[in-house]
Protein backbone atom coordinates (compact mmCIF):
# COMPACT_ATOMS: atom_id res chain seq x y z
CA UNK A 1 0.00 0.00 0.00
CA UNK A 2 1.41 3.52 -0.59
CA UNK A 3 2.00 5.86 2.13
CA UNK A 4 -0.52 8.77 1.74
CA UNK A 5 -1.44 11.38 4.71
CA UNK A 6 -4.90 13.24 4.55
CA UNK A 7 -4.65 16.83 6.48
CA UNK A 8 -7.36 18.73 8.03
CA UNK A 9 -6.68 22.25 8.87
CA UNK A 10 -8.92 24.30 9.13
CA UNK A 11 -8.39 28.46 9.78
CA UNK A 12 -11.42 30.60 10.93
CA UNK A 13 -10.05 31.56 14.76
CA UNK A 14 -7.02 32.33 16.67
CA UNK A 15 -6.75 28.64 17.86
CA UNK A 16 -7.20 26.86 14.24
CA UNK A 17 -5.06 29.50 13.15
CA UNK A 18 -2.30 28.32 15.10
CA UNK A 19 -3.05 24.70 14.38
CA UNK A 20 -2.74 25.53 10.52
CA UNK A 21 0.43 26.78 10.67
CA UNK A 22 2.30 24.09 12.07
CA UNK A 23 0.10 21.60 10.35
CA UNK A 24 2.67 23.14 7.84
CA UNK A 25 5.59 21.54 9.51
CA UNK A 26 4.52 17.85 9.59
CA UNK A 27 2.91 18.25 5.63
CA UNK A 28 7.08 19.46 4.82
CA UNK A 29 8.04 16.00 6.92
CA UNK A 30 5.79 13.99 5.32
CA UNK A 31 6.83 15.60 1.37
CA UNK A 32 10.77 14.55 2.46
CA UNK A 33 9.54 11.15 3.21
CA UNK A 34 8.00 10.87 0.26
CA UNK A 35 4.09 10.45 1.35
CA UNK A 36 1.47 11.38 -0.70
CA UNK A 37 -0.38 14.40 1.25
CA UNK A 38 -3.80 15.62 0.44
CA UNK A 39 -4.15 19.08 2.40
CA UNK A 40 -7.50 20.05 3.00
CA UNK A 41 -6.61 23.79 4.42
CA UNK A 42 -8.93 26.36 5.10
CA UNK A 43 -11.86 26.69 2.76
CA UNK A 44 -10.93 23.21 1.39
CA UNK A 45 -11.45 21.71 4.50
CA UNK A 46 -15.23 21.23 4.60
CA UNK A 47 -17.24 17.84 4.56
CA UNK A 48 -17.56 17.56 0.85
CA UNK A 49 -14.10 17.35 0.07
CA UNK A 50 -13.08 15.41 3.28
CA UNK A 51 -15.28 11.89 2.19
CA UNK A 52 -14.36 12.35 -1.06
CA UNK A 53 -10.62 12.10 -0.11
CA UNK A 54 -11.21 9.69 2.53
CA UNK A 55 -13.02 7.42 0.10
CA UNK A 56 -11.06 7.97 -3.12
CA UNK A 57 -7.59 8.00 -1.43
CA UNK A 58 -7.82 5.50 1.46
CA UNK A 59 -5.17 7.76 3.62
CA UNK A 60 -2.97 5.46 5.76
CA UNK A 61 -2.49 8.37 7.92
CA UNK A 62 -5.54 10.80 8.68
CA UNK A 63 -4.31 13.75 10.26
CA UNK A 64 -7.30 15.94 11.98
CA UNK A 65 -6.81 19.48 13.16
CA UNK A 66 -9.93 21.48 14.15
CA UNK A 67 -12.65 22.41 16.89
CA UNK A 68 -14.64 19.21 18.08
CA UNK A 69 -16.49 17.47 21.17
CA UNK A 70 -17.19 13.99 22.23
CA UNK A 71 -19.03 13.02 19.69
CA UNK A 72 -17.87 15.36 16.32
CA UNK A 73 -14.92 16.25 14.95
CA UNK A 74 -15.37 19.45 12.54
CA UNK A 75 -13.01 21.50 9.66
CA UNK A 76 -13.72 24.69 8.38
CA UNK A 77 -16.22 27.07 10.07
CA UNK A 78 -17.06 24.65 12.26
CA UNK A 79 -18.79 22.22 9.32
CA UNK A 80 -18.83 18.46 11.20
CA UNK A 81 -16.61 16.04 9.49
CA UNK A 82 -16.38 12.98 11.80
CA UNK A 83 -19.74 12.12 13.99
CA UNK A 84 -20.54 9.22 16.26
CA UNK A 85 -23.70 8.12 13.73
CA UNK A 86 -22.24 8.46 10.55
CA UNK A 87 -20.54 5.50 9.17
CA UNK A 88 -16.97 7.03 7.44
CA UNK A 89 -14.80 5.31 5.49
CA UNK A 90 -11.61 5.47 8.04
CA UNK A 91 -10.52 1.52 7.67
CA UNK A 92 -7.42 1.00 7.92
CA UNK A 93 -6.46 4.38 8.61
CA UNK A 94 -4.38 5.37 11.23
CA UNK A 95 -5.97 9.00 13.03
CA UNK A 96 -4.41 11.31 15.19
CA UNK A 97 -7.46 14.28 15.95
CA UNK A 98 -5.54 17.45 17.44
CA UNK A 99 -9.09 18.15 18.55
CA UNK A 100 -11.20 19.11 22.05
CA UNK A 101 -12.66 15.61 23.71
CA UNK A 102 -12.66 13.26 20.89
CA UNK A 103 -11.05 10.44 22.59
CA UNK A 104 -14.21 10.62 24.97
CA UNK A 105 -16.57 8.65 22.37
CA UNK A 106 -15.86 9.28 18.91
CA UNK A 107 -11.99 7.67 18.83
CA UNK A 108 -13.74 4.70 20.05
CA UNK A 109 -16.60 4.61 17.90
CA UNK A 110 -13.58 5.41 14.80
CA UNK A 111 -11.94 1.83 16.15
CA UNK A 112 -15.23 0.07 15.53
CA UNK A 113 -15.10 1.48 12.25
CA UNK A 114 -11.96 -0.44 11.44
CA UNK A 115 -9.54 2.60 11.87
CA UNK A 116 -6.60 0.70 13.06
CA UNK A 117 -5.37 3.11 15.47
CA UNK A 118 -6.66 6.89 16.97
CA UNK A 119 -4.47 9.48 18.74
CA UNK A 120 -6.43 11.77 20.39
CA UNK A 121 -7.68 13.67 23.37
CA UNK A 122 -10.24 12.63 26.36
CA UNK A 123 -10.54 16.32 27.51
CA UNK A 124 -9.92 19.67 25.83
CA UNK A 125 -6.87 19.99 23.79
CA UNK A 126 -5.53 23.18 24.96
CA UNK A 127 -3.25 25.25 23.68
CA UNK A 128 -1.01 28.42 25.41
CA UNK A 129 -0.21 31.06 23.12
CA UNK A 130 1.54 34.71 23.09
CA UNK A 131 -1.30 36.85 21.96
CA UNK A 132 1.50 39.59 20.10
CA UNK A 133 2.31 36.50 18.38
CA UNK A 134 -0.72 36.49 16.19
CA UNK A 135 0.27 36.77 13.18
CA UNK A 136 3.25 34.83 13.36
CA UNK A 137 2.41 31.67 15.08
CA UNK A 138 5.91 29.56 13.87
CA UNK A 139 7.43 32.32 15.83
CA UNK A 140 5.35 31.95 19.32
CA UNK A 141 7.61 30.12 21.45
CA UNK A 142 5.09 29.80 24.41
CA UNK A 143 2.66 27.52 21.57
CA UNK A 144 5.96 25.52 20.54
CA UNK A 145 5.79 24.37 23.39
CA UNK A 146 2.42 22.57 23.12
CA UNK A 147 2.39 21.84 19.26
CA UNK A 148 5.66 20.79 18.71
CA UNK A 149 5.18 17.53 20.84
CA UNK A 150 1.65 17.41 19.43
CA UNK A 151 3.39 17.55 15.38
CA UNK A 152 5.69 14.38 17.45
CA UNK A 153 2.92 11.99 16.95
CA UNK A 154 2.37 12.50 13.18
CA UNK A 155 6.29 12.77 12.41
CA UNK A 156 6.80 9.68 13.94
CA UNK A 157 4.05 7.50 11.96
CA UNK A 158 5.50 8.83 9.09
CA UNK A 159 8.81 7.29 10.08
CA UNK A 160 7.03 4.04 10.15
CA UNK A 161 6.96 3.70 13.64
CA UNK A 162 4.21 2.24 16.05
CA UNK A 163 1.32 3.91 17.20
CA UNK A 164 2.33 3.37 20.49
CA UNK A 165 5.51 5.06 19.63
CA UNK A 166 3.94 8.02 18.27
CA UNK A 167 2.03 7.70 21.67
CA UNK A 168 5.26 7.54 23.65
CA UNK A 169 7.23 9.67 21.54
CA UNK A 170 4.58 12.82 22.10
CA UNK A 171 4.35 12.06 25.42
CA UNK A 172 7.97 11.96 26.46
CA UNK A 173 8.49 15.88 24.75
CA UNK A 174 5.33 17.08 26.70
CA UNK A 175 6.68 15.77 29.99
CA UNK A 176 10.03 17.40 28.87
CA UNK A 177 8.73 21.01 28.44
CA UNK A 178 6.29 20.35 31.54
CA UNK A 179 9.39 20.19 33.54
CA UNK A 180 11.45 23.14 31.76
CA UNK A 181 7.79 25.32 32.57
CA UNK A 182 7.64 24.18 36.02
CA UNK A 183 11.29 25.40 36.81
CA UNK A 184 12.66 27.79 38.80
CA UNK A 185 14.13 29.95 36.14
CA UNK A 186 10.93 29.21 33.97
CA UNK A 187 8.87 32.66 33.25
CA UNK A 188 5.29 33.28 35.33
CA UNK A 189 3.76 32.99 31.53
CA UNK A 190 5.25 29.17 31.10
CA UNK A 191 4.60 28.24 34.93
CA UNK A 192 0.95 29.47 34.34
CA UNK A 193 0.22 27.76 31.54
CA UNK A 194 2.12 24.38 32.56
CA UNK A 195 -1.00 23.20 34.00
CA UNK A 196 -2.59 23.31 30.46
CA UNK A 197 0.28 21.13 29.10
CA UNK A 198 -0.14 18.49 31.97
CA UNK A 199 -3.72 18.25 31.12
CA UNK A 200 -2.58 17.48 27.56
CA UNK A 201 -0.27 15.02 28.81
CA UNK A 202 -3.03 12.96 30.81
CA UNK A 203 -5.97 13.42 28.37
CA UNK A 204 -3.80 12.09 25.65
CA UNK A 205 -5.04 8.50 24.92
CA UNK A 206 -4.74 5.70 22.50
CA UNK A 207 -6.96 3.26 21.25
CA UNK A 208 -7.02 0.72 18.50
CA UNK A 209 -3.90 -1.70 17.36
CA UNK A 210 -0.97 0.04 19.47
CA UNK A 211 1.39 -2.36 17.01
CA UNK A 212 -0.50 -0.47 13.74
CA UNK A 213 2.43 1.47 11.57
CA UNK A 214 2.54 2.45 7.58
């Protein structure tokens, strides 16, 4: 089977904004290792084009950045993509949902759709940002801190590793920067928002084939 990765990214607030943009980073990983990426940014990321690509492609990575709850995982403007209800076509697909709560139902309900593996969240995916850092979200440094062990998970299926190492892998950099935030020298922003990080860290959850890799 070839390696393909379907992106979700959608842009219409501060937060998706900043999930957009280093979305960027793991689509560049993924072009060096020679995957076949669909990116379904902005606009493109609606519910049309997302079961087209789904169906048409079979991704062996789905990649899922965007607002969502327990039961509904959604791209541009808020337009659903994934619900608990809806039979999608996500066999044999490995998912990682950068998205609010969907490890609570939907991740599951994904597994008994024959995804092999989903990455996701059990409570809110949260995210600490600089606000002057708007308009350049690569550049935020506070937000590296949260999405760079996030992009881990991706970056490391693409390597052909485990789920449970992408698991791992993520995990291991959050814990990492949840240390550097909780010490002394660390700023009152990043000892603040450490708190959101560890939340990250134990909402983080895996179900499905923990052995699954592309």
């Amino acid at each position: 089977m070839s390696k393909s990765l379907l992106v979700t990214r959608s842009n219409h607030d501060e937060a998706t904004n900043y999930l957009y943009y280093w979305s960027s980073l793991v689509i560049k990983d993924a072009k060096k290792k020679l995957f076949s990426v669909y990116d379904l940014a902005g606009k493109k990321a609606n519910k049309k084009n997302f079961d087209s690509y789904l169906k048409s492609k079979k991704p062996t990575i789905l990649f899922l950045n965007g607002h969502g709850n327990a039961t509904t995982i959604t791209g541009q403007n808020l337009e659903p993509l994934l619900e608990v209800g809806k039979k999608s076509a996500v066999a044999e697909t490995i998912i990682y949902a950068r998205s609010c709560d969907a490890g609570i139902t939907l991740g599951k309900r994904l597994i008994k759709d024959r995804a092999k593996a989903f990455i996701g969240y059990n409570r809110k995916f949260i995210l600490g940002y600089t606000p002057q850092k708007l308009t350049r979200p690569l550049s935020d440094s506070l937000a590296k801190l949260f999405l760079e062990p996030s992009n881990l998970v991706v970056t490391t299926l693409i390597k052909s590793k485990t789920a449970q190492a992408a698991q791992d892998r993520s995990k291991q950099a959050m814990w990492k920067n949840f240390r550097r935030m909780t010490a002394n020298r660390a700023s009152s922003q990043m000892r603040y928002t450490a708190r959101w990080l560890w939340s990250n860290y134990k909402s983080q959850v895996l179900y499905g084939d923990a052995k699954a890799a592309v």
